[in-house]
N, C-alpha and C. Protein backbone atom coordinates (compact mmCIF):
# COMPACT_ATOMS: atom_id res chain seq x y z
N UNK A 1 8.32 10.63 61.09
CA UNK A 1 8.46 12.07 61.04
C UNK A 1 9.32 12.42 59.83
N UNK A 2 8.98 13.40 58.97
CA UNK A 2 9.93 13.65 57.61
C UNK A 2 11.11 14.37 58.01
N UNK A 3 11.92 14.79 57.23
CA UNK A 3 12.52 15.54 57.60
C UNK A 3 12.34 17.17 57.94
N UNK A 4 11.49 17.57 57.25
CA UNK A 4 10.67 19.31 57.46
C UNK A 4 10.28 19.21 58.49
N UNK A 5 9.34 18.05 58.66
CA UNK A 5 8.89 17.86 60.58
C UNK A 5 10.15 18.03 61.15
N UNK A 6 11.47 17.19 61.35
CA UNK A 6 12.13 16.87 62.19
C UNK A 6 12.66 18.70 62.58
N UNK A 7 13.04 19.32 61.00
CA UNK A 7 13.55 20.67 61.18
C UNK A 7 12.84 21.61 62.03
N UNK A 8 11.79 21.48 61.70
CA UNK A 8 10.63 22.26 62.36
C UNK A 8 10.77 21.89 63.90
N UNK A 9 10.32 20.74 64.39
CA UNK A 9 10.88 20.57 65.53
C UNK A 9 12.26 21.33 66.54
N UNK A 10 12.97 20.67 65.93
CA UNK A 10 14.56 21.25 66.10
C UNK A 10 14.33 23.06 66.66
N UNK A 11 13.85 23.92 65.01
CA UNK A 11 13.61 25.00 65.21
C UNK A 11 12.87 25.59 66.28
N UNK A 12 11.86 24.81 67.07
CA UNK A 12 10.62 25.22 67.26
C UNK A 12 11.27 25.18 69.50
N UNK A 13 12.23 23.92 69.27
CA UNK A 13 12.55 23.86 70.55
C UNK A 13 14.02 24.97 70.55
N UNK A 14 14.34 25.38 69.44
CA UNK A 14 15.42 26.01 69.96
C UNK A 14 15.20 27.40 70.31
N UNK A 15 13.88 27.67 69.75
CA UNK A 15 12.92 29.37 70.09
C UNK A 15 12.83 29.34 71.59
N UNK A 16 11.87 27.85 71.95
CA UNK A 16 11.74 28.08 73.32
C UNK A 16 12.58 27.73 74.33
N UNK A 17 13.51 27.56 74.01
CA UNK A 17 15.07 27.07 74.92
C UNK A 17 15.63 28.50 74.99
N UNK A 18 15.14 29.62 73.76
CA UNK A 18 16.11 30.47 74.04
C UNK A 18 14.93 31.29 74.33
N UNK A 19 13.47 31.58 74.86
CA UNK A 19 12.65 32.24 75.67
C UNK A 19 13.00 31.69 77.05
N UNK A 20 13.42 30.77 77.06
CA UNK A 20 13.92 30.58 78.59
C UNK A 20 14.95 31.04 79.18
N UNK A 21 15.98 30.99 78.31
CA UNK A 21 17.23 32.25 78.70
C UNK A 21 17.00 33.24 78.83
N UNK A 22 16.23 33.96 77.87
CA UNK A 22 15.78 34.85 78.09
C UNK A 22 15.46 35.38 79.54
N UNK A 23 13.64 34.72 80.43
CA UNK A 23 13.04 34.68 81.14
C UNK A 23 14.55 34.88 82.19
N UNK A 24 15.43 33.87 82.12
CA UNK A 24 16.82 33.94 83.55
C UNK A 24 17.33 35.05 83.41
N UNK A 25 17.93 36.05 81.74
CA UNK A 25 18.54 36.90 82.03
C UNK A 25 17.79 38.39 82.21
N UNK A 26 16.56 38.51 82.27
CA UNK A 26 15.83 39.45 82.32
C UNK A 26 15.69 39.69 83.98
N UNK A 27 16.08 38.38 84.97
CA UNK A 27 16.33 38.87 86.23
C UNK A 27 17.43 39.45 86.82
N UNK A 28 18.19 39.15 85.82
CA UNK A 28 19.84 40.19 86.28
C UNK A 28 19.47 41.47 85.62
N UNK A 29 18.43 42.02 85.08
CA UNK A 29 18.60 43.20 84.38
C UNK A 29 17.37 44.11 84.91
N UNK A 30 17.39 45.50 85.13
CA UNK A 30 16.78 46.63 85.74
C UNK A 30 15.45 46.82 84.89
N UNK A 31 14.24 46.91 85.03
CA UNK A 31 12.98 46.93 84.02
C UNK A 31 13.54 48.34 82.88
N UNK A 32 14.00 49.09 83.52
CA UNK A 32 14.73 50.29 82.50
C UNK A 32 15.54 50.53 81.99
N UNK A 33 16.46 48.92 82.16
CA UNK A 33 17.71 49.01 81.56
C UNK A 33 17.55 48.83 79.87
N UNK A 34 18.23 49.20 79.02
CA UNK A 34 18.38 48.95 77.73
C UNK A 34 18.45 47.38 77.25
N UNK A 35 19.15 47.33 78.35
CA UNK A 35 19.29 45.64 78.18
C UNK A 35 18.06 44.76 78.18
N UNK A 36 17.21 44.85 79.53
CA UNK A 36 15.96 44.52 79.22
C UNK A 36 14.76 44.79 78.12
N UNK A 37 15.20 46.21 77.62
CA UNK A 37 14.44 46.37 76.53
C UNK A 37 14.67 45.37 75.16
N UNK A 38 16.07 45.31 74.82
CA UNK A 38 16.48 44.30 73.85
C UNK A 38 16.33 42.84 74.16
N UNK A 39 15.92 42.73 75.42
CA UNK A 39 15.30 40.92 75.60
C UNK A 39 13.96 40.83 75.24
N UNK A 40 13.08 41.96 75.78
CA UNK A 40 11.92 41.59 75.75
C UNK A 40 11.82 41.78 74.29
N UNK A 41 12.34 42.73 73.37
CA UNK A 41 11.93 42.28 71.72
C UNK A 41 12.16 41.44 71.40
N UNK A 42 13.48 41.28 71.66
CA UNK A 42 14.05 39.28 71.23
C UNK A 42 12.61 38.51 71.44
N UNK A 43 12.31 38.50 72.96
CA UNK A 43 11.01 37.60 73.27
C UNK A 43 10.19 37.61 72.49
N UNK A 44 9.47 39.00 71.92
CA UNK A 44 8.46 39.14 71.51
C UNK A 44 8.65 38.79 69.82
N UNK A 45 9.81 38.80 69.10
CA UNK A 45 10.10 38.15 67.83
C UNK A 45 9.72 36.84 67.93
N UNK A 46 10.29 36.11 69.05
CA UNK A 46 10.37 34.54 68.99
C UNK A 46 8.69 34.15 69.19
N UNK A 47 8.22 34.79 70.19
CA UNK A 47 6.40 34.86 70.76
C UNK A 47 6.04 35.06 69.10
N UNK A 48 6.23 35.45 68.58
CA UNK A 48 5.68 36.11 67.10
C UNK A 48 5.76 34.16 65.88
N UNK A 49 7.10 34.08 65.82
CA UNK A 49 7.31 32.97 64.96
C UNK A 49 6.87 31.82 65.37
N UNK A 50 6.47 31.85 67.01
CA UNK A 50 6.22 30.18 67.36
C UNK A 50 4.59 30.33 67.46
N UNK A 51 4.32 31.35 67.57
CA UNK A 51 2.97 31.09 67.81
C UNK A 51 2.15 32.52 67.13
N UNK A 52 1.97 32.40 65.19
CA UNK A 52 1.51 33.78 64.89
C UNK A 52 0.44 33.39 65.06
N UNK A 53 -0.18 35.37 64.71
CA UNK A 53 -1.45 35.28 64.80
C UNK A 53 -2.37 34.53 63.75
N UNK A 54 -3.62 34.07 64.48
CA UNK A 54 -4.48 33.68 63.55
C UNK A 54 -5.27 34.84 62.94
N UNK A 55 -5.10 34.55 61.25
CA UNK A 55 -6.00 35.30 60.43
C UNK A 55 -7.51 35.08 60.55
């Protein structure tokens, strides 16, 4: 594995380590809270970089 692989890796598990925090703290929070609104963009940034769309 090179090193760009290894980074990439690294990067790629630390997106979905932190969609999983995510997923836990979105149950302490109200669907209308502000708070939940600023997770689910977080989510949807990270949903964006790990997996864009295909052209």
């Amino acid at each position: 594995m090179t090193e760009k692989q290894k980074a990439e890796w690294f990067e790629n598990h630390r997106m979905l380590t932190r969609q999983v925090d995510i997923c836990l703290e979105m149950q302490s929070v109200m669907f209308d809270d502000p708070a939940f609104e600023a997770l689910a963009a977080e989510w949807n940034e990270l949903q964006s970089a790990l997996y864009p769309a295909h052209e």
